[in-house]
C-alpha atoms as a PDB file:
ATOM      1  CA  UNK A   1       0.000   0.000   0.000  1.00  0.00           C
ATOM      2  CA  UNK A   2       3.430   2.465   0.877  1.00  0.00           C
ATOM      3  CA  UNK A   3       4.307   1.658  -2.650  1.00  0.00           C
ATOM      4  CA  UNK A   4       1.316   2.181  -4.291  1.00  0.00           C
ATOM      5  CA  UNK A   5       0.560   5.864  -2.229  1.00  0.00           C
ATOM      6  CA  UNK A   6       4.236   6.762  -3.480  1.00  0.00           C
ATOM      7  CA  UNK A   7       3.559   6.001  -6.977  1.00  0.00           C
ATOM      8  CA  UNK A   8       0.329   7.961  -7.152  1.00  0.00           C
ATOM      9  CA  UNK A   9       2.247  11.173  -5.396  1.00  0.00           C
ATOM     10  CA  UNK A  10       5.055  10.572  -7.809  1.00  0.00           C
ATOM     11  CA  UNK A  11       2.900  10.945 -10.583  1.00  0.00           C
ATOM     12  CA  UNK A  12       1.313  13.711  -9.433  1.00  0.00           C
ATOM     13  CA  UNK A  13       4.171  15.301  -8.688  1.00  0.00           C
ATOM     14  CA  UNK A  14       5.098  14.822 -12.481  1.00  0.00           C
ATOM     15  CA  UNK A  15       1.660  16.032 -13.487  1.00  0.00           C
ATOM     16  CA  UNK A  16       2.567  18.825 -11.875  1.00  0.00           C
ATOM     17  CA  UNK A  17       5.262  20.091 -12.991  1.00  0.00           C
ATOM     18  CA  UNK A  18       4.105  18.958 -16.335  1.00  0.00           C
ATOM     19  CA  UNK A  19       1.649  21.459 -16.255  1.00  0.00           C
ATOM     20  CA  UNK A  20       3.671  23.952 -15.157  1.00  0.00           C
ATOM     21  CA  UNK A  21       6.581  23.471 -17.515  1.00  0.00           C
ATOM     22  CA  UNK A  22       3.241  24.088 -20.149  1.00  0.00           C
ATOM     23  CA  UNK A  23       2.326  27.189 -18.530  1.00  0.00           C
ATOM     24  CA  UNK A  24       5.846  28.350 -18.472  1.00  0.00           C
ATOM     25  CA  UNK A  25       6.443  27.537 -22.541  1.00  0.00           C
ATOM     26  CA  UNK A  26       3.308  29.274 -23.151  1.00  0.00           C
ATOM     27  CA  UNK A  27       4.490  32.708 -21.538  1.00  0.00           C
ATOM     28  CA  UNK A  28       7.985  32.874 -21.899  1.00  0.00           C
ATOM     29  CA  UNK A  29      10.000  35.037 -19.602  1.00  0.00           C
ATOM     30  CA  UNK A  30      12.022  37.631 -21.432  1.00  0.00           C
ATOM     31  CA  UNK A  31      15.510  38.778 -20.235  1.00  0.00           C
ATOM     32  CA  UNK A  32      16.245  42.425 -19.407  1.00  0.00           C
ATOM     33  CA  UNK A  33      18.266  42.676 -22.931  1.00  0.00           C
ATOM     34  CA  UNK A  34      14.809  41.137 -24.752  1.00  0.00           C
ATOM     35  CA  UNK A  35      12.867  43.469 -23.070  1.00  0.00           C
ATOM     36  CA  UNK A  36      14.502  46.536 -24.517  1.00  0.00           C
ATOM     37  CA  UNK A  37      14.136  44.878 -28.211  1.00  0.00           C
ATOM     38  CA  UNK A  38      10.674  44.405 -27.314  1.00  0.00           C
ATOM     39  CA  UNK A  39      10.548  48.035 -26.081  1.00  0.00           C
ATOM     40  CA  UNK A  40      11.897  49.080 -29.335  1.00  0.00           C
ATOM     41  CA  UNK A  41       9.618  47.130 -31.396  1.00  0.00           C
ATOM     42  CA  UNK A  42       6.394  46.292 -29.954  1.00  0.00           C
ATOM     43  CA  UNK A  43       5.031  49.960 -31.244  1.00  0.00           C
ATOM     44  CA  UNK A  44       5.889  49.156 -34.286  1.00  0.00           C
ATOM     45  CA  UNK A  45       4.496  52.070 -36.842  1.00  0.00           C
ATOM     46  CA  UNK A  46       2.044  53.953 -34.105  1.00  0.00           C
ATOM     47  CA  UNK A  47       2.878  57.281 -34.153  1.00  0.00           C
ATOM     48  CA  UNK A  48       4.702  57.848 -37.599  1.00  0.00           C
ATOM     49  CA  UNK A  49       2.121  60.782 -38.912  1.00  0.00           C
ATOM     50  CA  UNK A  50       2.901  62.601 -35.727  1.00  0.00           C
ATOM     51  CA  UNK A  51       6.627  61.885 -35.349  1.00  0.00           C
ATOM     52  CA  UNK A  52       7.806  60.063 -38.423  1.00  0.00           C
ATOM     53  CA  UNK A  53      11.610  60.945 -37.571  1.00  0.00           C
ATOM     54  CA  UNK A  54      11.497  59.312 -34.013  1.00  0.00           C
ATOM     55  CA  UNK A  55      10.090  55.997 -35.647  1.00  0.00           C
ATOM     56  CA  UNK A  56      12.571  56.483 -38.430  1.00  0.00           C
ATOM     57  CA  UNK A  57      15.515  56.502 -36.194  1.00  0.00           C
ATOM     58  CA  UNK A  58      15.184  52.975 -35.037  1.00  0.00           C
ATOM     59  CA  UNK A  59      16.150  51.963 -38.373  1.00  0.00           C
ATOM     60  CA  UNK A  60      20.066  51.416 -39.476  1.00  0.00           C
ATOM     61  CA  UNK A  61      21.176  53.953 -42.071  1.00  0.00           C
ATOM     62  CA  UNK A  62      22.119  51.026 -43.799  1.00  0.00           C
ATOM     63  CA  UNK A  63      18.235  49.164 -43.109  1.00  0.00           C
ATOM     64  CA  UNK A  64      16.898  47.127 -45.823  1.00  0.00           C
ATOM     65  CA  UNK A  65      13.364  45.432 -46.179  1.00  0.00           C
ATOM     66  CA  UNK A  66      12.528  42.304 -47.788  1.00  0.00           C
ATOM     67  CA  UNK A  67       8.722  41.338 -48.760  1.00  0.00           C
ATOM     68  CA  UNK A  68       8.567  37.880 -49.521  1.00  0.00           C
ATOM     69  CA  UNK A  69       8.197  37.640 -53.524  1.00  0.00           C
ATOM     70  CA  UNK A  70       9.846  40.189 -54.273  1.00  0.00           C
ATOM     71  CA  UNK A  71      12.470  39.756 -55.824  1.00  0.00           C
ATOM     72  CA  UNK A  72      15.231  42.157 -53.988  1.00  0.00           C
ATOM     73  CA  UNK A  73      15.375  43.634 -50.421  1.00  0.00           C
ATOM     74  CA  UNK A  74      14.153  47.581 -50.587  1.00  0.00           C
ATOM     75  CA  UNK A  75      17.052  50.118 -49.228  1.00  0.00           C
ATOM     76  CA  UNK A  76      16.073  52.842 -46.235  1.00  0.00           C
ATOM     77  CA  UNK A  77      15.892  55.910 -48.442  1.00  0.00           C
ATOM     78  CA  UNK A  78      13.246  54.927 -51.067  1.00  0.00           C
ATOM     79  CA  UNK A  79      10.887  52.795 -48.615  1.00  0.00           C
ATOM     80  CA  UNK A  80      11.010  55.712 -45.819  1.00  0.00           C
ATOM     81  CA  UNK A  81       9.932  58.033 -48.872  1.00  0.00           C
ATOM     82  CA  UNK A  82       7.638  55.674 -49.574  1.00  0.00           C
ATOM     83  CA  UNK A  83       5.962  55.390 -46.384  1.00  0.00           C
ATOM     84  CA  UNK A  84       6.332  59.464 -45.444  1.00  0.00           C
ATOM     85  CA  UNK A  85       4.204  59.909 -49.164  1.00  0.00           C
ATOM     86  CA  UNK A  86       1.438  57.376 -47.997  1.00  0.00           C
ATOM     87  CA  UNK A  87       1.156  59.168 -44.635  1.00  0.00           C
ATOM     88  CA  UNK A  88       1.266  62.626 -45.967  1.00  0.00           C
ATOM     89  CA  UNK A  89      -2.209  61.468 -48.314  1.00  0.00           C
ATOM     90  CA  UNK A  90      -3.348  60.272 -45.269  1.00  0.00           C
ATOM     91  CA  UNK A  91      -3.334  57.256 -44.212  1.00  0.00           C
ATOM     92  CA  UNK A  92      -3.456  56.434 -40.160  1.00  0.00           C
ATOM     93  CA  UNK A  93      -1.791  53.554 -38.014  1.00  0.00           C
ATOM     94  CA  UNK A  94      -5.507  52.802 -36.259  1.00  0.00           C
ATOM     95  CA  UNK A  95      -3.396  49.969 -34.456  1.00  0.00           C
ATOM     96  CA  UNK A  96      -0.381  47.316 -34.270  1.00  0.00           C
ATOM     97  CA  UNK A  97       0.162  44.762 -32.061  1.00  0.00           C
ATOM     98  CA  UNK A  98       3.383  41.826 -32.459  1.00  0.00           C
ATOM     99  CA  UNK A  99       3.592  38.406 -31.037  1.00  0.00           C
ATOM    100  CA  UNK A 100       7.043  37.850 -30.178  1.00  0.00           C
ATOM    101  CA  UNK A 101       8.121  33.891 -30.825  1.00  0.00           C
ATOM    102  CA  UNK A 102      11.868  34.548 -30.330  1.00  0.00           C
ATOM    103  CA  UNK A 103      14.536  36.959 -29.782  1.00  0.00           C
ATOM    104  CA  UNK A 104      18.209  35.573 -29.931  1.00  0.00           C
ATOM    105  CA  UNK A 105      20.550  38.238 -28.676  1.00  0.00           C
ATOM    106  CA  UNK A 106      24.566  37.788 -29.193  1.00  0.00           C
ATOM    107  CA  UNK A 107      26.986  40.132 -28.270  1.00  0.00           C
ATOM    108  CA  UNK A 108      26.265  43.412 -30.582  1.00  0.00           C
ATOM    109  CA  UNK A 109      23.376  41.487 -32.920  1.00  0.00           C
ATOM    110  CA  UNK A 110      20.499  39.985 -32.069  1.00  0.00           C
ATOM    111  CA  UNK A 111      17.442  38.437 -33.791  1.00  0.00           C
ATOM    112  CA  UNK A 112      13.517  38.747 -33.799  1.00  0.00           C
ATOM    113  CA  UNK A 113      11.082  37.031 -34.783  1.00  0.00           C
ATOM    114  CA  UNK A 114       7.031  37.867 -34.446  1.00  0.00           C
ATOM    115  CA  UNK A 115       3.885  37.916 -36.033  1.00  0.00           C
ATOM    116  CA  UNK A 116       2.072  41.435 -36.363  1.00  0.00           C
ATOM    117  CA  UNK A 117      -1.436  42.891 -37.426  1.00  0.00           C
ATOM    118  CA  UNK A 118      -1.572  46.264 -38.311  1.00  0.00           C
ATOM    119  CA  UNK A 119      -4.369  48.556 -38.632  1.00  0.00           C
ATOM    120  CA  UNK A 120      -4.694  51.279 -41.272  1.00  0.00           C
ATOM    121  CA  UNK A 121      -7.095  53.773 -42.317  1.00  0.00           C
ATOM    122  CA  UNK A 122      -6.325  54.151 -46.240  1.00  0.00           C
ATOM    123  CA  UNK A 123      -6.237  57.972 -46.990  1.00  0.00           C
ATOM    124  CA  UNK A 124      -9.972  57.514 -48.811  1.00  0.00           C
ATOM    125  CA  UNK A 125     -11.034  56.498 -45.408  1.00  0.00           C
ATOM    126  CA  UNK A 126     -11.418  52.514 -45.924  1.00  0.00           C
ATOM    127  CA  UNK A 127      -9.971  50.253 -43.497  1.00  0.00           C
ATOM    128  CA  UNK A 128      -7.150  47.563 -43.562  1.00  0.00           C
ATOM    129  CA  UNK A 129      -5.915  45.275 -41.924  1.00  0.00           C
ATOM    130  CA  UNK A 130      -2.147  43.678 -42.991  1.00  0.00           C
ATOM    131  CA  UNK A 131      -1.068  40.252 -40.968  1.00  0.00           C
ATOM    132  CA  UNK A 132       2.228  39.415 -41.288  1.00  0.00           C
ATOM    133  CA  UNK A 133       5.512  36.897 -39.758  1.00  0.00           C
ATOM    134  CA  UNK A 134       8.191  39.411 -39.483  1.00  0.00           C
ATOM    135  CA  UNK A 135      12.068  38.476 -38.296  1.00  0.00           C
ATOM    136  CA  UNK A 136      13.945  41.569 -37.404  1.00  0.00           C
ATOM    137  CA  UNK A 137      18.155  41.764 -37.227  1.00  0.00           C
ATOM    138  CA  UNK A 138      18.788  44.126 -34.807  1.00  0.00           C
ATOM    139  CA  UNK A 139      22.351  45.709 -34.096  1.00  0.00           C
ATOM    140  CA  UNK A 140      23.826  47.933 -31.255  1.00  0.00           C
ATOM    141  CA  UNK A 141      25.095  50.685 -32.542  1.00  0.00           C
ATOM    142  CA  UNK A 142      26.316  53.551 -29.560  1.00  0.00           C
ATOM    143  CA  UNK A 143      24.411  51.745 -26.913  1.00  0.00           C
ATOM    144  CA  UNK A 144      21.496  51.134 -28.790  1.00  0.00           C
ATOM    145  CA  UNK A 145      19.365  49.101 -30.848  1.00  0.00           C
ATOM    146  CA  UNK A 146      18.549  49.953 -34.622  1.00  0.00           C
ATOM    147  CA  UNK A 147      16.773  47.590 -36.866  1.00  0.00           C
ATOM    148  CA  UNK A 148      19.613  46.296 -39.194  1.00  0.00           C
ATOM    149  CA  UNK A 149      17.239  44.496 -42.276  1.00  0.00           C
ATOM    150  CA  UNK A 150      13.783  42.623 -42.055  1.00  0.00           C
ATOM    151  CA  UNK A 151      11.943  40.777 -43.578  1.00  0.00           C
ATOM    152  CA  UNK A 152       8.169  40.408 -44.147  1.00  0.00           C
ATOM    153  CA  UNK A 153       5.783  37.585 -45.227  1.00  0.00           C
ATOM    154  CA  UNK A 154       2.252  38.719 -45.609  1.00  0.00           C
ATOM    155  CA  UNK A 155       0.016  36.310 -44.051  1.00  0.00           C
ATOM    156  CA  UNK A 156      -3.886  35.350 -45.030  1.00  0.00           C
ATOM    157  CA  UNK A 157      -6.678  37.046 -43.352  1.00  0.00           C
ATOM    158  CA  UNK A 158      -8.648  34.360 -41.110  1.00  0.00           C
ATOM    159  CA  UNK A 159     -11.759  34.533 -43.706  1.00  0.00           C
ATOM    160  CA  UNK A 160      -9.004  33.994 -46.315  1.00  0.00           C
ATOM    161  CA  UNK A 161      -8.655  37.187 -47.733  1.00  0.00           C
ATOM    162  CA  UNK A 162      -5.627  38.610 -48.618  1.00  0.00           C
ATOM    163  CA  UNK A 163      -4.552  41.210 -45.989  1.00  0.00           C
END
């Protein structure tokens, strides 16, 4: 009966902590260095039609963007000119929100990856919504992070509609 009372604590013990290991991979505990990515990046683009210089300067002077299908990376200069043009006919960040999976972080580099949804008010007034995996190389440059290159993958709306 000892033996049998032991086994059943033993595996509740390991039920446990089972569940708890779960609990613990589904909210993962970010360092102090992830944080301050995440700091850097969780606004993503809210903001740019009121300060489009502050969310411009978390990007490398050497930044470069990717959209998957494409066939080359964008440099800064032509997709910040890009993106000031859209704003200034008036389009709005309504709201953004990222789901971090990853961030790797060695030495002077580091590396994130997340899934987004922003949403935009076109400048006619229509709404949209864009869902996309982003991956993010960051580097340290005078103490602090700048976005480095990323790339984007546009993802399918839920109803199947592309975003």
């Amino acid at each position: 009966m000892t033996r049998t009372i032991f086994i059943v604590s033993l595996l509740l013990g390991l039920a446990a902590a089972g569940a708890a290991s779960a609990q613990t991979a589904a909210a993962p505990r970010w360092t102090p260095g992830q944080l301050e990515i995440i700091a850097l990046l969780d606004d993503g683009p809210m903001g740019i039609e009121t300060d489009f210089e502050a969310w411009e300067s978390e990007f490398h002077d050497d930044w470069t963007v990717w959209f998957a299908g494409q066939p080359a990376a964008r440099a800064r200069a032509p997709h910040m000119a890009g993106v000031r043009e859209y704003i200034d006919r008036g389009a709005r960040v309504v709201s953004y929100e990222a789901a971090f999976a990853d961030i790797a972080i060695v030495g002077d580099t580091a590396l994130a990856r997340f899934n987004a949804v922003e949403t935009l008010r076109e400048p006619d007034g229509a709404p949209r919504v864009v869902r996309y995996a982003g991956t993010d190389f960051l580097v340290r440059v005078d103490g602090e992070w700048k976005v480095r290159a990323s790339t984007v993958t546009f993802l399918d709306a839920p109803d199947g509609a592309r975003s």
